[in-house]
Each structure stands twice: as structure tokens, then as C-alpha cells.
PDB file of N, CA and C in Angstrom:
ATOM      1  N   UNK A   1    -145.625   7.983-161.940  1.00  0.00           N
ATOM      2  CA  UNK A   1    -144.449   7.233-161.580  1.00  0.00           C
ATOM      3  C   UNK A   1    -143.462   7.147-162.736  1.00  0.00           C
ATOM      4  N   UNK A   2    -143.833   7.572-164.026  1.00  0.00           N
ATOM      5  CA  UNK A   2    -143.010   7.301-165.217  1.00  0.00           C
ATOM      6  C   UNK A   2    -141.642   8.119-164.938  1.00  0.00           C
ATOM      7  N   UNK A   3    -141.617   9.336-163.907  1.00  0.00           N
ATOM      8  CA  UNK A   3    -140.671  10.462-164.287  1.00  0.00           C
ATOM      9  C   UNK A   3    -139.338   9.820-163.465  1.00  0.00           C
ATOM     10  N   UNK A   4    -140.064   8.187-162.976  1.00  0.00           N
ATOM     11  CA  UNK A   4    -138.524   7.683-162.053  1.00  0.00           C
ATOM     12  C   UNK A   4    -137.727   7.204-162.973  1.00  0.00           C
ATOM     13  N   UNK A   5    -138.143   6.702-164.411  1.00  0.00           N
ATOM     14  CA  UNK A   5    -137.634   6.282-165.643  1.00  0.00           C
ATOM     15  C   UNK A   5    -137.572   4.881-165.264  1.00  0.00           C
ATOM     16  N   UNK A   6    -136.217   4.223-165.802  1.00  0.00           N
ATOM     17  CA  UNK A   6    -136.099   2.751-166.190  1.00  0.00           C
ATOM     18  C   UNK A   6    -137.109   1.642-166.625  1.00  0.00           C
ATOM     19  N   UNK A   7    -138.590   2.302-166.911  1.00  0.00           N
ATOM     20  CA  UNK A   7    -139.813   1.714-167.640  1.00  0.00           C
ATOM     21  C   UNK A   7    -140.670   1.654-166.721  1.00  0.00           C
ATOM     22  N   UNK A   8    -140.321   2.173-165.383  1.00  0.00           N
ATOM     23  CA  UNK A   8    -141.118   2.987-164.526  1.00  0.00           C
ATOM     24  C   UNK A   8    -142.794   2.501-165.233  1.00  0.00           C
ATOM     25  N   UNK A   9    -143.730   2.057-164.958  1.00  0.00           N
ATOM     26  CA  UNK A   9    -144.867   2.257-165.326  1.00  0.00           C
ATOM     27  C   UNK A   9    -145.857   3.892-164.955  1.00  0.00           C
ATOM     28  N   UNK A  10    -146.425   3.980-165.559  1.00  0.00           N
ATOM     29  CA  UNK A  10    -146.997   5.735-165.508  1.00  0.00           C
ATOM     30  C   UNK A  10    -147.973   5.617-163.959  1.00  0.00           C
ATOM     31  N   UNK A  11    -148.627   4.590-163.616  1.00  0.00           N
ATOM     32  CA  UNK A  11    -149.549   5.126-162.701  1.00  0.00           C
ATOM     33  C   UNK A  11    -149.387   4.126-161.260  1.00  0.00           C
ATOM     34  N   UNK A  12    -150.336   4.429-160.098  1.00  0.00           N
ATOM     35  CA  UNK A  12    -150.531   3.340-159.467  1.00  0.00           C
ATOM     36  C   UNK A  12    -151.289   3.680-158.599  1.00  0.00           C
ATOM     37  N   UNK A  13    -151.904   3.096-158.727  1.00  0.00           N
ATOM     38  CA  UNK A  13    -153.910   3.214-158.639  1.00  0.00           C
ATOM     39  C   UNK A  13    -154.322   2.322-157.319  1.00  0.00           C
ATOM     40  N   UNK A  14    -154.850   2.919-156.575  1.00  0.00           N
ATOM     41  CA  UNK A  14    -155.587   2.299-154.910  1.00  0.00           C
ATOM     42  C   UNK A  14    -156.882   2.360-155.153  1.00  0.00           C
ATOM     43  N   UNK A  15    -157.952   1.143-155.544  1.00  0.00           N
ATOM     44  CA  UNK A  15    -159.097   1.420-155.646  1.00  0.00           C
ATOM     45  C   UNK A  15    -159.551   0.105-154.620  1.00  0.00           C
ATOM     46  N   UNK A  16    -160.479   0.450-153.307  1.00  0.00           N
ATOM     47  CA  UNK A  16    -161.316  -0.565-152.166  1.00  0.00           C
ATOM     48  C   UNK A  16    -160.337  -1.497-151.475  1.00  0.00           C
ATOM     49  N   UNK A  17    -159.465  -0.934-151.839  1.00  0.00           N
ATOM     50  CA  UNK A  17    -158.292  -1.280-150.695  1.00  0.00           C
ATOM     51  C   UNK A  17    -157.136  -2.141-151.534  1.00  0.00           C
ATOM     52  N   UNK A  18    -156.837  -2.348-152.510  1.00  0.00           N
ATOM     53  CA  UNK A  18    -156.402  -2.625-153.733  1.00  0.00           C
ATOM     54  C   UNK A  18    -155.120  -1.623-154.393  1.00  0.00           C
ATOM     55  N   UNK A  19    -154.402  -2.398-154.809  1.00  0.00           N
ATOM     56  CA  UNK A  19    -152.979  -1.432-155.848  1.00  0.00           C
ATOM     57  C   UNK A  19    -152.903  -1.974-156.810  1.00  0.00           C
ATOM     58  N   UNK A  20    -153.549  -1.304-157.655  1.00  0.00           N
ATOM     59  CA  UNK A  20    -153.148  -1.816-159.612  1.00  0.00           C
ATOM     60  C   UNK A  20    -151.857  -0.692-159.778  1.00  0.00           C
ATOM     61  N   UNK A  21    -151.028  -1.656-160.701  1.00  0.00           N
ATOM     62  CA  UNK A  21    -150.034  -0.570-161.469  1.00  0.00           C
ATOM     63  C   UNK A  21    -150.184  -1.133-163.014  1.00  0.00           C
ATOM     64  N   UNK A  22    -150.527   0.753-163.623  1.00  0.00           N
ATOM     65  CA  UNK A  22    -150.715   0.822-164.695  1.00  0.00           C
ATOM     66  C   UNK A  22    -149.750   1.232-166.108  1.00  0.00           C
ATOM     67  N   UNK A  23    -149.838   0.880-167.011  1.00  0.00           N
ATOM     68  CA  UNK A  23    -148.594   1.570-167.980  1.00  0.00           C
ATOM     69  C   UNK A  23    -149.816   2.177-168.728  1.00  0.00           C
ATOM     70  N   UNK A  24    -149.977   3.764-169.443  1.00  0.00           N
ATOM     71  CA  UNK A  24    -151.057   3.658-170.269  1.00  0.00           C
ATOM     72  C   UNK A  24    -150.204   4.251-171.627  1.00  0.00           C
ATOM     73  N   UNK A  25    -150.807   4.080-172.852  1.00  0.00           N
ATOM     74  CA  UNK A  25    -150.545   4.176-173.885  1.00  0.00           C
ATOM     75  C   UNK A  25    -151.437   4.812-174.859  1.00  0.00           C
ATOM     76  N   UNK A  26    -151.186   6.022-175.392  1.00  0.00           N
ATOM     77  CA  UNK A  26    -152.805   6.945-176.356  1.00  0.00           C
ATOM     78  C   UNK A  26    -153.082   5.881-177.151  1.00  0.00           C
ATOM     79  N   UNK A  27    -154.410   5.849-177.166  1.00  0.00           N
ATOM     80  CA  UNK A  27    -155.102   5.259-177.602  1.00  0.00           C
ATOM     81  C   UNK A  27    -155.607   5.441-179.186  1.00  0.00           C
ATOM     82  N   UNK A  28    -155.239   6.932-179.218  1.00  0.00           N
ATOM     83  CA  UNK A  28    -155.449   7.567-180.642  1.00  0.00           C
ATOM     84  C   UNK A  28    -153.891   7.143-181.549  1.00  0.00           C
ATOM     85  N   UNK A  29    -153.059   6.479-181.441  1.00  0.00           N
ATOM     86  CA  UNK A  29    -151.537   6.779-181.673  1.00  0.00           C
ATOM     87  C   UNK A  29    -152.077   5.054-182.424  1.00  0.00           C
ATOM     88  N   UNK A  30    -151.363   4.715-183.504  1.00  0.00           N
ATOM     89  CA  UNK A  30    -151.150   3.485-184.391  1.00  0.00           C
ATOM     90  C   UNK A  30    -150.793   2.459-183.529  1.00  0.00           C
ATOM     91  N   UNK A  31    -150.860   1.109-183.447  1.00  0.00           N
ATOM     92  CA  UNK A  31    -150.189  -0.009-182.825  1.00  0.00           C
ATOM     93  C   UNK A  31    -148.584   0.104-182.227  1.00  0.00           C
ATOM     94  N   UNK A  32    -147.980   0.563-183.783  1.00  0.00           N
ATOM     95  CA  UNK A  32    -146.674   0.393-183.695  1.00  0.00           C
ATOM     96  C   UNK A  32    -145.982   1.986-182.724  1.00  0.00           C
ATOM     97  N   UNK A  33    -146.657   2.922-182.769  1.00  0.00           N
ATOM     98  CA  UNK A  33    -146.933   4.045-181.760  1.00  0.00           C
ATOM     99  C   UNK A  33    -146.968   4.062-180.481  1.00  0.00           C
ATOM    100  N   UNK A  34    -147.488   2.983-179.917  1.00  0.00           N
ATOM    101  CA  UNK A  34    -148.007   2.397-178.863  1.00  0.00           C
ATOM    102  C   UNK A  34    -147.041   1.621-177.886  1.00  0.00           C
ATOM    103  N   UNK A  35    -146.021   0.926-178.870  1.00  0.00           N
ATOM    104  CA  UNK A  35    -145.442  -0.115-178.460  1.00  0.00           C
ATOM    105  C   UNK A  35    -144.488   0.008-177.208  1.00  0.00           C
ATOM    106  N   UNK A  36    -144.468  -1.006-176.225  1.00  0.00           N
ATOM    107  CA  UNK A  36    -144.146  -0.826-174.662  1.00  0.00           C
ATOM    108  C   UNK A  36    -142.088  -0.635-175.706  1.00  0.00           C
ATOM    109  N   UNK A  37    -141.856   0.406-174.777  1.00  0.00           N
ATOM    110  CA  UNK A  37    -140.764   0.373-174.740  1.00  0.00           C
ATOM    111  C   UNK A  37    -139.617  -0.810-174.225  1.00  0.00           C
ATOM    112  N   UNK A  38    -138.299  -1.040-174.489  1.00  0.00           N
ATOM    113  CA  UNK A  38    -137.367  -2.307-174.157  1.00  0.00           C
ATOM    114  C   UNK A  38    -137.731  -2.033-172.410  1.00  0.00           C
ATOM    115  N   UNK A  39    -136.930  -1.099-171.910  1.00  0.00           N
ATOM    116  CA  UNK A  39    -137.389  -1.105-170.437  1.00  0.00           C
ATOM    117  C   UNK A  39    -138.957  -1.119-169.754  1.00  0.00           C
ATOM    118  N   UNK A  40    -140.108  -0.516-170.754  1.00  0.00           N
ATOM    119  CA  UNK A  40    -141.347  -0.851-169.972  1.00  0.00           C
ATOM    120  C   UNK A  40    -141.536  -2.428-170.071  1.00  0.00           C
ATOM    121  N   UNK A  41    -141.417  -3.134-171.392  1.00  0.00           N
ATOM    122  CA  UNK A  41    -141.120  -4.823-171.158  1.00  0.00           C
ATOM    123  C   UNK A  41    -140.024  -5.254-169.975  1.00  0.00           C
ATOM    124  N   UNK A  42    -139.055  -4.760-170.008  1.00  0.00           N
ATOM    125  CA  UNK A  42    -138.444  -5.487-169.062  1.00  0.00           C
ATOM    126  C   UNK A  42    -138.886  -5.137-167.077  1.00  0.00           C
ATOM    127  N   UNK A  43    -139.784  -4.250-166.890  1.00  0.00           N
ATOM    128  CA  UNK A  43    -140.220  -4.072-165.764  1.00  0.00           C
ATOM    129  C   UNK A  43    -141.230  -4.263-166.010  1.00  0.00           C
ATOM    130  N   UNK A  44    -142.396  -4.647-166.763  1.00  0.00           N
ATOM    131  CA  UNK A  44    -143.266  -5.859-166.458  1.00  0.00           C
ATOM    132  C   UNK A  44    -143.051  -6.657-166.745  1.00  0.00           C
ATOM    133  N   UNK A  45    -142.134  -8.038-166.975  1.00  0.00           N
ATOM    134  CA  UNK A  45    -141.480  -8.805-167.095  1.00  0.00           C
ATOM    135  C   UNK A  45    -141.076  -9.049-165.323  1.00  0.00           C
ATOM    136  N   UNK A  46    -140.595  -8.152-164.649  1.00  0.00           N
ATOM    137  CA  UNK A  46    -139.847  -8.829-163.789  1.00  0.00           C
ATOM    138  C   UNK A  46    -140.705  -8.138-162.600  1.00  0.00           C
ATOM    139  N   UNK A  47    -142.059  -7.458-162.729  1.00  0.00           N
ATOM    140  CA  UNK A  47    -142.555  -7.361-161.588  1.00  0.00           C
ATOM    141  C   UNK A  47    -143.674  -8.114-160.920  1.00  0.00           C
ATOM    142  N   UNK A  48    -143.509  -8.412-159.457  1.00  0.00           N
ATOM    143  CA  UNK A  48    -144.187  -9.509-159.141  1.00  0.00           C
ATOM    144  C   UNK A  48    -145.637  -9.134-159.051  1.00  0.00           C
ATOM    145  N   UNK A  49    -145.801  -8.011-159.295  1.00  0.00           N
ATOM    146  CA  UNK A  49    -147.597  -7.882-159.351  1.00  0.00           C
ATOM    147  C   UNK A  49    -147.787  -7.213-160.753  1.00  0.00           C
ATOM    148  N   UNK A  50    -149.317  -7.973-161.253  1.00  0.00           N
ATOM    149  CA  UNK A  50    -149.494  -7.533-162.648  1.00  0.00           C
ATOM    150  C   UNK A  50    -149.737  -6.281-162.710  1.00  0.00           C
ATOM    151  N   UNK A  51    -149.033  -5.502-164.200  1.00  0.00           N
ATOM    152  CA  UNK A  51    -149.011  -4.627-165.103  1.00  0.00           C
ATOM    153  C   UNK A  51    -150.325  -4.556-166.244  1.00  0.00           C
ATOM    154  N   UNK A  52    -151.070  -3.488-165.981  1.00  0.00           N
ATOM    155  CA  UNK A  52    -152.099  -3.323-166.806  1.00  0.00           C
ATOM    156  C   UNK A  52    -151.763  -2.447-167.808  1.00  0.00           C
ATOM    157  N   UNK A  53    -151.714  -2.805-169.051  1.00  0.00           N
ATOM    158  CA  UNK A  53    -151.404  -2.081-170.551  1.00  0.00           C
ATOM    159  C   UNK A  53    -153.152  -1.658-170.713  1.00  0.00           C
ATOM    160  N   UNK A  54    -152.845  -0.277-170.559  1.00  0.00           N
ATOM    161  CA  UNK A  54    -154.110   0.351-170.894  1.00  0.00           C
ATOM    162  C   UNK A  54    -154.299   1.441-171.794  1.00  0.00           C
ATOM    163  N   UNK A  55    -155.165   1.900-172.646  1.00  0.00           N
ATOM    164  CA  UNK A  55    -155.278   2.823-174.186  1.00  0.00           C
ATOM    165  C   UNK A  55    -156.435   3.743-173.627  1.00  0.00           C
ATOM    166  N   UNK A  56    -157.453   4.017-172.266  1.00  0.00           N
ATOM    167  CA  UNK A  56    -157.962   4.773-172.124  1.00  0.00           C
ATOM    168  C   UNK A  56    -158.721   4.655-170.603  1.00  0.00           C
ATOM    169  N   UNK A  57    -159.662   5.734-170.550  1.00  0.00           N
ATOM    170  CA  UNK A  57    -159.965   5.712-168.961  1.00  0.00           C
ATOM    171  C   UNK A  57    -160.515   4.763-168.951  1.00  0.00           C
ATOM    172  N   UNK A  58    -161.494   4.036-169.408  1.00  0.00           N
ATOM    173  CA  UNK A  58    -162.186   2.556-169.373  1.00  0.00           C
ATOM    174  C   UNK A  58    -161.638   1.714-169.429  1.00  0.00           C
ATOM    175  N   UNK A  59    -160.473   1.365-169.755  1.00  0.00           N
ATOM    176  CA  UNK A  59    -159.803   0.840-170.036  1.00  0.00           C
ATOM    177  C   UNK A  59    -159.363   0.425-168.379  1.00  0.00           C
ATOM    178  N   UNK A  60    -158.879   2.006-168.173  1.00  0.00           N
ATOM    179  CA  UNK A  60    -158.009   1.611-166.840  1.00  0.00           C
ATOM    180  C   UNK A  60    -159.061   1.494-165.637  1.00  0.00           C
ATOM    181  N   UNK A  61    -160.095   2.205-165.957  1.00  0.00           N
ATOM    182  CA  UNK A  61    -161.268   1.633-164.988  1.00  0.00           C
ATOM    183  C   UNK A  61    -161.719  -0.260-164.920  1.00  0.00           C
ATOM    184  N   UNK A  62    -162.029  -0.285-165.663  1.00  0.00           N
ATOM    185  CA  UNK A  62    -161.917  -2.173-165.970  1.00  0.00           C
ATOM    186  C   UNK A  62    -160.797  -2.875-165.381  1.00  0.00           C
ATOM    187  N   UNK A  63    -159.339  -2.371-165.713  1.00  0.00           N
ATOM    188  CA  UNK A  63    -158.069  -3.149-164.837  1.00  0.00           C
ATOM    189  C   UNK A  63    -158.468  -3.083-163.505  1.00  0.00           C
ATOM    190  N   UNK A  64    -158.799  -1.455-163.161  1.00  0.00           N
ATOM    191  CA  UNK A  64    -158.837  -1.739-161.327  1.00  0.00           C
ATOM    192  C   UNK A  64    -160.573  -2.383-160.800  1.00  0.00           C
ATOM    193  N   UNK A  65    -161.135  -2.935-161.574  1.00  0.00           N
ATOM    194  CA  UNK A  65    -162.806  -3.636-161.400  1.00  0.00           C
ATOM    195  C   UNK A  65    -163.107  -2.029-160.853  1.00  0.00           C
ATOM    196  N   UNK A  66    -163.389  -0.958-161.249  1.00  0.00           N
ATOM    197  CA  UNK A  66    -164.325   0.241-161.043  1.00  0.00           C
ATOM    198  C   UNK A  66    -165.569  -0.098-161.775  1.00  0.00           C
ATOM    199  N   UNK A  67    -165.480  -0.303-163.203  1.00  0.00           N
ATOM    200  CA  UNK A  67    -166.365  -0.648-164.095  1.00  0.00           C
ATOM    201  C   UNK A  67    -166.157  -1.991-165.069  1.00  0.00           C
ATOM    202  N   UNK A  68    -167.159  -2.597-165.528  1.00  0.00           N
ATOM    203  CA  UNK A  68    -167.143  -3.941-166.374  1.00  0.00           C
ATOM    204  C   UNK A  68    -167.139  -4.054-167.412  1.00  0.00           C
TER     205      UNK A  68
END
């Protein structure tokens, strides 16, 4: 979903009947590397269902409860 731009989050995930939307960020890349862009803050900021900031597949497995 990132290629719609305006901070667009990258994914959006249907897991057991469920919609997580994800932003992910390398995980190998420094903090300051990482950091949500002005528009990815301002579209999770103003969207009414939570935004999962995620650094890897476990990561994003855990947001959508796949794994614990």
C-alpha cells in the first residue's frame, strides 16, 4: 500500500477474519534510520484503526496474534 504515498502505511494484513495495517521498518537500519516519516506520523495519527510499527516478520506476526 506504500506506492499510494502520503504515509500510506506498507501493508494490510487479513488474518481469522481480522485487518491489521502495518508500517514496517528494517530492522537492521539504526533507530534514527528507522524513523516514521512526517506523513507516516501524520496517517497514524489520524487513522481510526491502529497502526502497527513493525522491524520484522515476528514482529508483524505478533501485531496480527499469528504468534506470541
Amino acid at each position: 500500500m506504500a506506492a499510494l504515498g502520503n504515509g500510506v502505511p506498507d501493508l494490510l494484513a487479513g488474518f481469522r477474519g481480522e485487518w491489521f495495517v502495518l508500517e514496517v521498518k528494517d530492522g537492521t537500519k539504526s533507530p534514527s534510520e528507522r524513523k516514521l516519516t512526517p506523513l507516516e506520523e501524520e496517517f497514524i495519527n489520524s487513522c481510526p484503526a491502529p497502526v502497527y510499527v513493525v522491524k520484522s516478520v515476528g514482529e508483524a506476526l505478533q501485531a496480527i496474534g499469528a504468534i506470541r
